[in-house]
PDB file of N, CA and C in Angstrom:
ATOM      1  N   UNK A   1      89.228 113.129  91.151  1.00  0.00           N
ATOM      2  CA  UNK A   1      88.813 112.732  89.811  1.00  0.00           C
ATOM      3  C   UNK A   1      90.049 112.458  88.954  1.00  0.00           C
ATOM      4  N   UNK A   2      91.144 113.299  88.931  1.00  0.00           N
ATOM      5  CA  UNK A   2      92.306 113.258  88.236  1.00  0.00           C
ATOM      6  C   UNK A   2      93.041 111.812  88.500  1.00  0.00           C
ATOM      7  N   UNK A   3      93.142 111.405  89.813  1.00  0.00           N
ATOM      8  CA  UNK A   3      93.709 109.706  90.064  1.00  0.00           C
ATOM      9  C   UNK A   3      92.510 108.927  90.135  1.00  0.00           C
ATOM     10  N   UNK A   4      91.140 109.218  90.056  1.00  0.00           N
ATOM     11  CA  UNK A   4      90.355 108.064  88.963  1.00  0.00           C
ATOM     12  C   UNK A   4      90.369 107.620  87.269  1.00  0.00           C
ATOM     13  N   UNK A   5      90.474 108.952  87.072  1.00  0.00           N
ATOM     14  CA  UNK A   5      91.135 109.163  85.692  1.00  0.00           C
ATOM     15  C   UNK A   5      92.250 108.246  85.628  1.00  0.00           C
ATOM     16  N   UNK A   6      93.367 108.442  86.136  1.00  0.00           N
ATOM     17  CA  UNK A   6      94.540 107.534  85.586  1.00  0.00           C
ATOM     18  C   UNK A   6      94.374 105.967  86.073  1.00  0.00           C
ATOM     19  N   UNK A   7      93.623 105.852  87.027  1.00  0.00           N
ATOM     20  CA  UNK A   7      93.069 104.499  87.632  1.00  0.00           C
ATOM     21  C   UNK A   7      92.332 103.883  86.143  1.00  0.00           C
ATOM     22  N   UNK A   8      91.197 104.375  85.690  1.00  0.00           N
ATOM     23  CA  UNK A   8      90.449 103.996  84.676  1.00  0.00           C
ATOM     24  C   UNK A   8      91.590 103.876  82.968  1.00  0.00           C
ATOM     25  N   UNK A   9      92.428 104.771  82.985  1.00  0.00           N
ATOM     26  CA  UNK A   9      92.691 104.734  81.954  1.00  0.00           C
ATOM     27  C   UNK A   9      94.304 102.946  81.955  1.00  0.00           C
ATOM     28  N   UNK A  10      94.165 102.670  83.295  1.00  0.00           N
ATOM     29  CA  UNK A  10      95.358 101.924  83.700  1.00  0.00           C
ATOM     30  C   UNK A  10      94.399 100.522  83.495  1.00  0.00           C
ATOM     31  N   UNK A  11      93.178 100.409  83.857  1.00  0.00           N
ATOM     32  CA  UNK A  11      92.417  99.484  83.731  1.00  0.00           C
ATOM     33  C   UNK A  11      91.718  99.230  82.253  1.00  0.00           C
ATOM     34  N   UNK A  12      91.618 100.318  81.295  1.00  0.00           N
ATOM     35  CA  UNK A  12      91.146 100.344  80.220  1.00  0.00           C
ATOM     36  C   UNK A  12      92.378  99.686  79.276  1.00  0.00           C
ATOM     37  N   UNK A  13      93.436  99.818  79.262  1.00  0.00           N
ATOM     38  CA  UNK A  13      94.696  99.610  78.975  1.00  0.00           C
ATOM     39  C   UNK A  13      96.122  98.438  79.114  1.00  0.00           C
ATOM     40  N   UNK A  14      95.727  99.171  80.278  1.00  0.00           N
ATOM     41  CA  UNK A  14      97.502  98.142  80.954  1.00  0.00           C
ATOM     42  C   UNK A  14      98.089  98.547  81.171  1.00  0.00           C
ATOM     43  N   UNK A  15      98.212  99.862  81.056  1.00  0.00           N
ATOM     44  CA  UNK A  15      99.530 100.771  81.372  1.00  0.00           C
ATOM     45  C   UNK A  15      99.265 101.844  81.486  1.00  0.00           C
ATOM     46  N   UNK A  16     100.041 102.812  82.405  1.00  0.00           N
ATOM     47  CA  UNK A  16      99.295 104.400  83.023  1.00  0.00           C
ATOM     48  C   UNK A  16      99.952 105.549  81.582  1.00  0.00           C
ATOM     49  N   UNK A  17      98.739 106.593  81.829  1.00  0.00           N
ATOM     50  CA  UNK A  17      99.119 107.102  80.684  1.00  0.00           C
ATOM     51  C   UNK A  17     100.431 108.116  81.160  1.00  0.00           C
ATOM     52  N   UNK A  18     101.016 108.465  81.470  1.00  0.00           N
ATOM     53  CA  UNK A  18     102.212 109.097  81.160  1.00  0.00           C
ATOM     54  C   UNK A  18     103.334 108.384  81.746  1.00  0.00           C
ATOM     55  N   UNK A  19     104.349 108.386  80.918  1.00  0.00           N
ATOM     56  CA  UNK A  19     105.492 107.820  80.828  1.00  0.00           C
ATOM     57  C   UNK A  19     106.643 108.554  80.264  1.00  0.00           C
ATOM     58  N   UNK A  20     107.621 108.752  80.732  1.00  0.00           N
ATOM     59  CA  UNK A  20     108.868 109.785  80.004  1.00  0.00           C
ATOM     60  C   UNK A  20     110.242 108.678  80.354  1.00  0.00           C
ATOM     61  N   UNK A  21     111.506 109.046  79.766  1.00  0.00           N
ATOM     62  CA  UNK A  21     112.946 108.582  80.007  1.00  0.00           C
ATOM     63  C   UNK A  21     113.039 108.765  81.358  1.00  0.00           C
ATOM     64  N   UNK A  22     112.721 109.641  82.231  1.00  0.00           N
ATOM     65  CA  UNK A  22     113.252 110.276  83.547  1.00  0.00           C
ATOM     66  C   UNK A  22     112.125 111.078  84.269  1.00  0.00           C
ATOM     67  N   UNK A  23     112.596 111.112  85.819  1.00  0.00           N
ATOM     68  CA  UNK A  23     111.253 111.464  86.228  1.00  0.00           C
ATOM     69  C   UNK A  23     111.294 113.303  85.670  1.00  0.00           C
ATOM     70  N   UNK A  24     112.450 114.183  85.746  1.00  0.00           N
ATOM     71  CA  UNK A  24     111.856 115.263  85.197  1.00  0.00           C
ATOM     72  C   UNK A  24     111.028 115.450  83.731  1.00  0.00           C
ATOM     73  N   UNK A  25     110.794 114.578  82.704  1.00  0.00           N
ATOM     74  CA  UNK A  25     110.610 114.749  82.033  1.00  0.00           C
ATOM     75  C   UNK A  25     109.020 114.055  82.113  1.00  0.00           C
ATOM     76  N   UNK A  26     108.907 113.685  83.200  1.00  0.00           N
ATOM     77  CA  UNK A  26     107.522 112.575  83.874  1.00  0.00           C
ATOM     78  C   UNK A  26     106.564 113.593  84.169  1.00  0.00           C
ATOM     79  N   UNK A  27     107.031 114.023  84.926  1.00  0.00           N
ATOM     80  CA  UNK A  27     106.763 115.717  85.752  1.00  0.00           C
ATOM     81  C   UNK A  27     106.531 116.499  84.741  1.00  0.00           C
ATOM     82  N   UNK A  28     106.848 116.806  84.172  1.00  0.00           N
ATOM     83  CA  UNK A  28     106.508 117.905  82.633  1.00  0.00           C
ATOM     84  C   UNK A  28     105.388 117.550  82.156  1.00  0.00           C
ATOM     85  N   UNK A  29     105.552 115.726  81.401  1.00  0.00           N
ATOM     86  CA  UNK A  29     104.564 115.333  80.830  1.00  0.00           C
ATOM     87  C   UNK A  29     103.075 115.604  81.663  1.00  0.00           C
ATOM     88  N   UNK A  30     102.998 115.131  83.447  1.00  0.00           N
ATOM     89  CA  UNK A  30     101.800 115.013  83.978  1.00  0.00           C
ATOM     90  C   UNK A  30     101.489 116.623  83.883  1.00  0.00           C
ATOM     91  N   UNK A  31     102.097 117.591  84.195  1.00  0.00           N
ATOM     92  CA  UNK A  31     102.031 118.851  84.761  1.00  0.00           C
ATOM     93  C   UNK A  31     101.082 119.739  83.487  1.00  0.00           C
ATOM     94  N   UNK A  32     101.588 119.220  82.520  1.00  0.00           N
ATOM     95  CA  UNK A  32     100.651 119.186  81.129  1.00  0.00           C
ATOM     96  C   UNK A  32      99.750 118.949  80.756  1.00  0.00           C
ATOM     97  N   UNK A  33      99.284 117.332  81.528  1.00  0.00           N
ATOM     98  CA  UNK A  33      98.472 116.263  81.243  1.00  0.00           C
ATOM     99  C   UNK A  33      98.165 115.844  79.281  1.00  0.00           C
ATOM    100  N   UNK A  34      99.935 115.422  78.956  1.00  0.00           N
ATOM    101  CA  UNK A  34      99.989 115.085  78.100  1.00  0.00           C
ATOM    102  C   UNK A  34      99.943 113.894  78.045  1.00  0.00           C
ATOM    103  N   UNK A  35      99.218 113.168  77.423  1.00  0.00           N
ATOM    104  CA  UNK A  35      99.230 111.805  77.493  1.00  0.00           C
ATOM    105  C   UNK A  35      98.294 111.210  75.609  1.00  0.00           C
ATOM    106  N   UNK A  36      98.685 110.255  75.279  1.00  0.00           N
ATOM    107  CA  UNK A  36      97.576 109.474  74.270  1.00  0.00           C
ATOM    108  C   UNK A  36      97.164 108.547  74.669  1.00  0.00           C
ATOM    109  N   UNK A  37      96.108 108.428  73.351  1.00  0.00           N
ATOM    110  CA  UNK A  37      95.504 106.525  73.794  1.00  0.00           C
ATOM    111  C   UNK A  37      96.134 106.258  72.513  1.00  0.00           C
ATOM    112  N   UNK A  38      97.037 105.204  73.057  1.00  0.00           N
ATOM    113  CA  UNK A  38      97.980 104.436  71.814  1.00  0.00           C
ATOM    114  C   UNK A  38      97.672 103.507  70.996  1.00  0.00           C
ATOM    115  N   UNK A  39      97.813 102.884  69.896  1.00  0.00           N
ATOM    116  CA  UNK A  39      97.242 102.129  69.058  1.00  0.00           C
ATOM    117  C   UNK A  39      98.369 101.231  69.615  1.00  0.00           C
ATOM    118  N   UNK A  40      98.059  99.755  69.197  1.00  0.00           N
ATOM    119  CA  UNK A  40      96.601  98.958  69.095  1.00  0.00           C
ATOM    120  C   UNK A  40      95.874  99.371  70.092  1.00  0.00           C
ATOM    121  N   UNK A  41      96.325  99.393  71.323  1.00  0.00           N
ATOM    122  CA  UNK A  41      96.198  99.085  72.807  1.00  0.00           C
ATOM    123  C   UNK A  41      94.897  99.864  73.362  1.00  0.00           C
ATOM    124  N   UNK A  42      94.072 101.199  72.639  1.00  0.00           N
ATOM    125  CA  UNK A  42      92.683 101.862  72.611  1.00  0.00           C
ATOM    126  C   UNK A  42      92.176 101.592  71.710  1.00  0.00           C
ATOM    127  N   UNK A  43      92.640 100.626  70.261  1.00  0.00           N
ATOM    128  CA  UNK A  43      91.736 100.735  69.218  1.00  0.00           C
ATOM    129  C   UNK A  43      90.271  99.760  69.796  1.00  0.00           C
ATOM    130  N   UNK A  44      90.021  99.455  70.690  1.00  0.00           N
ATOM    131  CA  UNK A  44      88.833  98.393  70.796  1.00  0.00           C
ATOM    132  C   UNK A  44      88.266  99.071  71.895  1.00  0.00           C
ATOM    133  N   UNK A  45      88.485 100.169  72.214  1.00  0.00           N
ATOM    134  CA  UNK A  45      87.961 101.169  73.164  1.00  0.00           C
ATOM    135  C   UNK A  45      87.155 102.297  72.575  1.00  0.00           C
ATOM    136  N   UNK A  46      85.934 102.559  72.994  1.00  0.00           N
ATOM    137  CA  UNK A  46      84.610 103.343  72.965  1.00  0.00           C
ATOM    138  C   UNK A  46      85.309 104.556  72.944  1.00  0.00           C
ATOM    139  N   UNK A  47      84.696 105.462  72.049  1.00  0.00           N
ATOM    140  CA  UNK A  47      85.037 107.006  72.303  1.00  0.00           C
ATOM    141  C   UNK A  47      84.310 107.831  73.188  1.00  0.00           C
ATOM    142  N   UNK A  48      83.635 107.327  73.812  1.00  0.00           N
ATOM    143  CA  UNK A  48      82.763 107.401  74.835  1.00  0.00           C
ATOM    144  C   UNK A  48      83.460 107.164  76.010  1.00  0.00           C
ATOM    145  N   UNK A  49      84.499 106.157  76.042  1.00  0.00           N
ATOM    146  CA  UNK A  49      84.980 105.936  77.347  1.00  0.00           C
ATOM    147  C   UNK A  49      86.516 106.998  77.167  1.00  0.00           C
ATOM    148  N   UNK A  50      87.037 107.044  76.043  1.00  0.00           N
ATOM    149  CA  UNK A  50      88.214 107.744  75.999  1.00  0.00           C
ATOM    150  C   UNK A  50      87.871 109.232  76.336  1.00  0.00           C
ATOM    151  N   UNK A  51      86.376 109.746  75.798  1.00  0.00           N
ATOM    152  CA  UNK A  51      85.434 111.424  76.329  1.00  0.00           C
ATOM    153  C   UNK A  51      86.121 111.084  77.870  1.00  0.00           C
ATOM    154  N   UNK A  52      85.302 109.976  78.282  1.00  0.00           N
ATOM    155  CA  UNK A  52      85.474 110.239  79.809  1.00  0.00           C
ATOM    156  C   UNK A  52      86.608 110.230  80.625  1.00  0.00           C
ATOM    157  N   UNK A  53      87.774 109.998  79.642  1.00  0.00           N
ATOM    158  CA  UNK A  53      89.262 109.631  80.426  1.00  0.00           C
ATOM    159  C   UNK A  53      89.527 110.876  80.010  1.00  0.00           C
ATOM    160  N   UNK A  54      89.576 111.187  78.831  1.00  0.00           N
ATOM    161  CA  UNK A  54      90.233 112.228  78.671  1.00  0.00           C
ATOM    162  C   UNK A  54      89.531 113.900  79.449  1.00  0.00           C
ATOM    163  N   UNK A  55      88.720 113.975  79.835  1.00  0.00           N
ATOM    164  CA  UNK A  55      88.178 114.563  80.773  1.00  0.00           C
ATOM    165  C   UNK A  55      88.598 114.761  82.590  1.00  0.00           C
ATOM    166  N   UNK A  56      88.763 113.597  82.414  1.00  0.00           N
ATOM    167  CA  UNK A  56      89.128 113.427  84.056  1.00  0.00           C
ATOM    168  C   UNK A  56      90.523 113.589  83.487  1.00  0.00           C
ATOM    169  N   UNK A  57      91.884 113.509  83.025  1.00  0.00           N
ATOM    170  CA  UNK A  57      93.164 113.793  82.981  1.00  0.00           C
ATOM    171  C   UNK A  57      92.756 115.065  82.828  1.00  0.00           C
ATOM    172  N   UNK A  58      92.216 116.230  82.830  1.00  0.00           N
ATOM    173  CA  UNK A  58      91.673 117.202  81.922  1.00  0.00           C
ATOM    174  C   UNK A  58      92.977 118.326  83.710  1.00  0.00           C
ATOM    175  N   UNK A  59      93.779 119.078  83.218  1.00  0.00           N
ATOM    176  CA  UNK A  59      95.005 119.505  84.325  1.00  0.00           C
ATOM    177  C   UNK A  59      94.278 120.651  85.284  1.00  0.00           C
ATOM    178  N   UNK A  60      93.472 121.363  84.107  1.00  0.00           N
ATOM    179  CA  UNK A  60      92.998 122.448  85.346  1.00  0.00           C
ATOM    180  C   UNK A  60      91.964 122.040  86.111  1.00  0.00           C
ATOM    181  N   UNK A  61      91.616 122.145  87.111  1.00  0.00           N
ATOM    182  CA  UNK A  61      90.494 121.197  87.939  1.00  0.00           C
ATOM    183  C   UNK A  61      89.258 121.932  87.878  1.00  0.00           C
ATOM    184  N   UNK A  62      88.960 123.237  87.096  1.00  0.00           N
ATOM    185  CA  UNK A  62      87.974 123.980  87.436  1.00  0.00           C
ATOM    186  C   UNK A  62      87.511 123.417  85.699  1.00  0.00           C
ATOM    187  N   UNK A  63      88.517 123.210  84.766  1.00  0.00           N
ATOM    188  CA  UNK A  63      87.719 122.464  83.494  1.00  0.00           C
ATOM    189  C   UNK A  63      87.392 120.878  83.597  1.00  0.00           C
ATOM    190  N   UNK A  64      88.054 120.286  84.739  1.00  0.00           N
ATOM    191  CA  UNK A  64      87.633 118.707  84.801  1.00  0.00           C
ATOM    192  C   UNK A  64      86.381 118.155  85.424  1.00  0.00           C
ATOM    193  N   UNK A  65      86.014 117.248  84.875  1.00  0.00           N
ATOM    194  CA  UNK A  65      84.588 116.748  84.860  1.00  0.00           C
ATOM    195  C   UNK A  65      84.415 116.263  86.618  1.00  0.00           C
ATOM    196  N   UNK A  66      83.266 116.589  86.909  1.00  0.00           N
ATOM    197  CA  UNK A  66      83.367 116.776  88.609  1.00  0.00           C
ATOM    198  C   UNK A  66      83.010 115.054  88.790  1.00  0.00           C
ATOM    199  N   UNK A  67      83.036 114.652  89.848  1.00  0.00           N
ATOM    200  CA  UNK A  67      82.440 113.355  89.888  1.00  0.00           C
ATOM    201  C   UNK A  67      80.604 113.589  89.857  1.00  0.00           C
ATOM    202  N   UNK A  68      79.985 114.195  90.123  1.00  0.00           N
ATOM    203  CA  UNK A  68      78.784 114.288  89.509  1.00  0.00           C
ATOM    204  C   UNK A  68      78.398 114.201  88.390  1.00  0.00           C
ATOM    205  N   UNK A  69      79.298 114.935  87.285  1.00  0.00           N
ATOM    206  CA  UNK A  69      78.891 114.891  85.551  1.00  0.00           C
ATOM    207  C   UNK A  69      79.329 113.465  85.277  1.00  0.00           C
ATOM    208  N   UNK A  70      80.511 112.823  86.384  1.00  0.00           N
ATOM    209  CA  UNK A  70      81.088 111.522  85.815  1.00  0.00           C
ATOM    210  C   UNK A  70      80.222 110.579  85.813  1.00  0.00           C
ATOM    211  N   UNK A  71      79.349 110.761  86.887  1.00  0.00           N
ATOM    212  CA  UNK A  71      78.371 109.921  87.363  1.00  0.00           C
ATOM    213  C   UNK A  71      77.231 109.716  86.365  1.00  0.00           C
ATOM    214  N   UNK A  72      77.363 111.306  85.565  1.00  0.00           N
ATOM    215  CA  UNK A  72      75.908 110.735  84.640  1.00  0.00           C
ATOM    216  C   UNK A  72      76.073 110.680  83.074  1.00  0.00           C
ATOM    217  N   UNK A  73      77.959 110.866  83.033  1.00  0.00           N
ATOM    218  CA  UNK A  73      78.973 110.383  81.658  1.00  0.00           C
ATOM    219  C   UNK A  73      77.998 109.273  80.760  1.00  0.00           C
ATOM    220  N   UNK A  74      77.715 109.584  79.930  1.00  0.00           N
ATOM    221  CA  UNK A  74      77.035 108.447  78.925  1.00  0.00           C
ATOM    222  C   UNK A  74      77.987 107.068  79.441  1.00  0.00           C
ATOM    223  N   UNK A  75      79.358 107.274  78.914  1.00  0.00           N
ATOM    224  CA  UNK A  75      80.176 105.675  79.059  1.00  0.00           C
ATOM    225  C   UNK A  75      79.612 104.597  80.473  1.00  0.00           C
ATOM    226  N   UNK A  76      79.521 105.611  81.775  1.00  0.00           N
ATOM    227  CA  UNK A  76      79.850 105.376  82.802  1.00  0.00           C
ATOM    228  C   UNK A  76      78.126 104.803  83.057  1.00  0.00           C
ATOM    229  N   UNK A  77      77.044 105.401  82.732  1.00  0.00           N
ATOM    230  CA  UNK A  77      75.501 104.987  82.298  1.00  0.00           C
ATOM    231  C   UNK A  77      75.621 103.900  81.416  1.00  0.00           C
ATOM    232  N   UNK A  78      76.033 103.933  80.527  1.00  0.00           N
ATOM    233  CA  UNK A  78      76.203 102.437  79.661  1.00  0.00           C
ATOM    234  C   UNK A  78      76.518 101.413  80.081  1.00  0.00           C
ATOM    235  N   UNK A  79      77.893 101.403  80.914  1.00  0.00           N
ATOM    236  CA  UNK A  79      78.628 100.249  81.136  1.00  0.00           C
ATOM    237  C   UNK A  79      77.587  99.955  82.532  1.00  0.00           C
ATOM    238  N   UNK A  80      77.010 101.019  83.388  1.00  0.00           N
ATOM    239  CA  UNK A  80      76.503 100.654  84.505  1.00  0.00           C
ATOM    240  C   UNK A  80      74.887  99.597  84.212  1.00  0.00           C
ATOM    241  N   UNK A  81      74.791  99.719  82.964  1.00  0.00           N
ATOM    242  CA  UNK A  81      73.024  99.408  82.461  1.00  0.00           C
ATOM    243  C   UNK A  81      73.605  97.946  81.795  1.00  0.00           C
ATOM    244  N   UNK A  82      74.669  97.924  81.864  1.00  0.00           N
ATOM    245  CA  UNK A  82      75.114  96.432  80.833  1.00  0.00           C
ATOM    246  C   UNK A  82      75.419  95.784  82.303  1.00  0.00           C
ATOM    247  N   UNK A  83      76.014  96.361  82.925  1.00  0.00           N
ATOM    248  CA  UNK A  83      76.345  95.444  84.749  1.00  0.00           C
ATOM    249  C   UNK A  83      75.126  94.773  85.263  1.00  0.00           C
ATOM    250  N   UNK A  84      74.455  96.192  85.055  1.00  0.00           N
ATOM    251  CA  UNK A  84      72.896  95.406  85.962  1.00  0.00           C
ATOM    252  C   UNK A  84      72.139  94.729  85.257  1.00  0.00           C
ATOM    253  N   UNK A  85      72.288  94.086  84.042  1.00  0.00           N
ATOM    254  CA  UNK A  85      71.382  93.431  83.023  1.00  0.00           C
ATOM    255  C   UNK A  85      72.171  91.679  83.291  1.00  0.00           C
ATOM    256  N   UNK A  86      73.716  91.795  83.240  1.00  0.00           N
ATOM    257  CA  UNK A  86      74.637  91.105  83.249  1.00  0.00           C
ATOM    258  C   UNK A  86      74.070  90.131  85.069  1.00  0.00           C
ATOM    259  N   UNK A  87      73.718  90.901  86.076  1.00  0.00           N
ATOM    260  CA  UNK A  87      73.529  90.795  87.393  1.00  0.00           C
ATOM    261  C   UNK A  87      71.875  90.074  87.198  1.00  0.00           C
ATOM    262  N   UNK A  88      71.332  90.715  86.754  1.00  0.00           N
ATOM    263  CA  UNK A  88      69.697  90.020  86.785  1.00  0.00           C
ATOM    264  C   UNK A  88      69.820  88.537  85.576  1.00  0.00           C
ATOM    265  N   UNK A  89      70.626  88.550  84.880  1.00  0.00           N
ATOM    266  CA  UNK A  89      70.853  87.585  84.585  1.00  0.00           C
ATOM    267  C   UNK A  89      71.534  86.438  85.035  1.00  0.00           C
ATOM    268  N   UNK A  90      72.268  86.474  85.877  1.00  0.00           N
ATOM    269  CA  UNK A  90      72.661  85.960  86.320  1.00  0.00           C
ATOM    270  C   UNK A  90      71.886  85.641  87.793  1.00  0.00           C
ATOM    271  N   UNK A  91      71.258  86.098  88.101  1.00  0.00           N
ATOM    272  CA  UNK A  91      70.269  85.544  89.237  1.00  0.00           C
ATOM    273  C   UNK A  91      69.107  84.982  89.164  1.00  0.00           C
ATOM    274  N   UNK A  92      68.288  85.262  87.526  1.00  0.00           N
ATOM    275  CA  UNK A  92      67.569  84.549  86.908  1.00  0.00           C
ATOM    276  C   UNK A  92      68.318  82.397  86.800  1.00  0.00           C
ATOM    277  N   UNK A  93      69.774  82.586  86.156  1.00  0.00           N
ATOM    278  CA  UNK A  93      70.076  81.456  86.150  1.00  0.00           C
ATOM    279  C   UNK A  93      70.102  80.646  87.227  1.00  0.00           C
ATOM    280  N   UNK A  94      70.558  81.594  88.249  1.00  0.00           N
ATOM    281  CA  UNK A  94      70.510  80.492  90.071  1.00  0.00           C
ATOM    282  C   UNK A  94      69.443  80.458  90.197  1.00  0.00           C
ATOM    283  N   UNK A  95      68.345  81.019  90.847  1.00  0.00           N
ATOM    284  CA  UNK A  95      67.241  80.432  90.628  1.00  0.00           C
ATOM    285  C   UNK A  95      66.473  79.648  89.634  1.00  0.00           C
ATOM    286  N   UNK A  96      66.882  79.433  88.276  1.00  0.00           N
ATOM    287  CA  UNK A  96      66.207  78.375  88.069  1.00  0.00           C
ATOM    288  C   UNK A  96      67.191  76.938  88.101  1.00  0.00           C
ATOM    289  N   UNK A  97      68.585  76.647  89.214  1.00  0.00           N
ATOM    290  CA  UNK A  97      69.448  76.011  89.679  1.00  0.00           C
ATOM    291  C   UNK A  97      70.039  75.776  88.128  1.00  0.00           C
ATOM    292  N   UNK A  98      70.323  76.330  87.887  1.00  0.00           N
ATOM    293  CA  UNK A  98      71.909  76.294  86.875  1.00  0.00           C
ATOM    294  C   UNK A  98      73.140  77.193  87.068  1.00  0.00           C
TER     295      UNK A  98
END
């Protein structure tokens, strides 16, 4: 869950959330799981999806969100109900050949 977490937050973004001068200071930062969502670059991002990032970076693994709770994460239900609406629409259009 912890490298889906940084997967999602790299795709939400553009860039992985921790970053330091040097790798010991890289190592500190992850070991922490200090990280932000930086302005501009999250301002057009759901707090719903940042719940769910910031959850999965979440360091101790017995407080991080299991992939089961991820699975039924409001963000992760939302974006999945906008996919499959996005999908039947789009198969509505081929069949009627457009």
């Amino acid at each position: 869950v912890w490298s889906l977490g940084v997967i999602v937050y790299i795709l939400l973004c553009g860039f992985p959330p921790f970053y330091a001068d040097n790798d010991a200071q890289l190592y500190e930062k992850i070991k922490r799981g200090e990280f932000e969502f930086l302005r501009p670059y999250w301002d057009p991002i759901s707090l719903e999806a940042k719940d769910m990032v910031r959850r999965m970076l979440t360091v101790d693994p017995k407080k991080r969100i299991t992939c089961e709770e991820a699975m039924q994460h409001p963000w992760l239900r939302s974006e999945a109900s906008h996919l499959t609406e996005e999908i039947a629409t789009a198969q509505q259009l081929r069949e009627q050949g457009m």
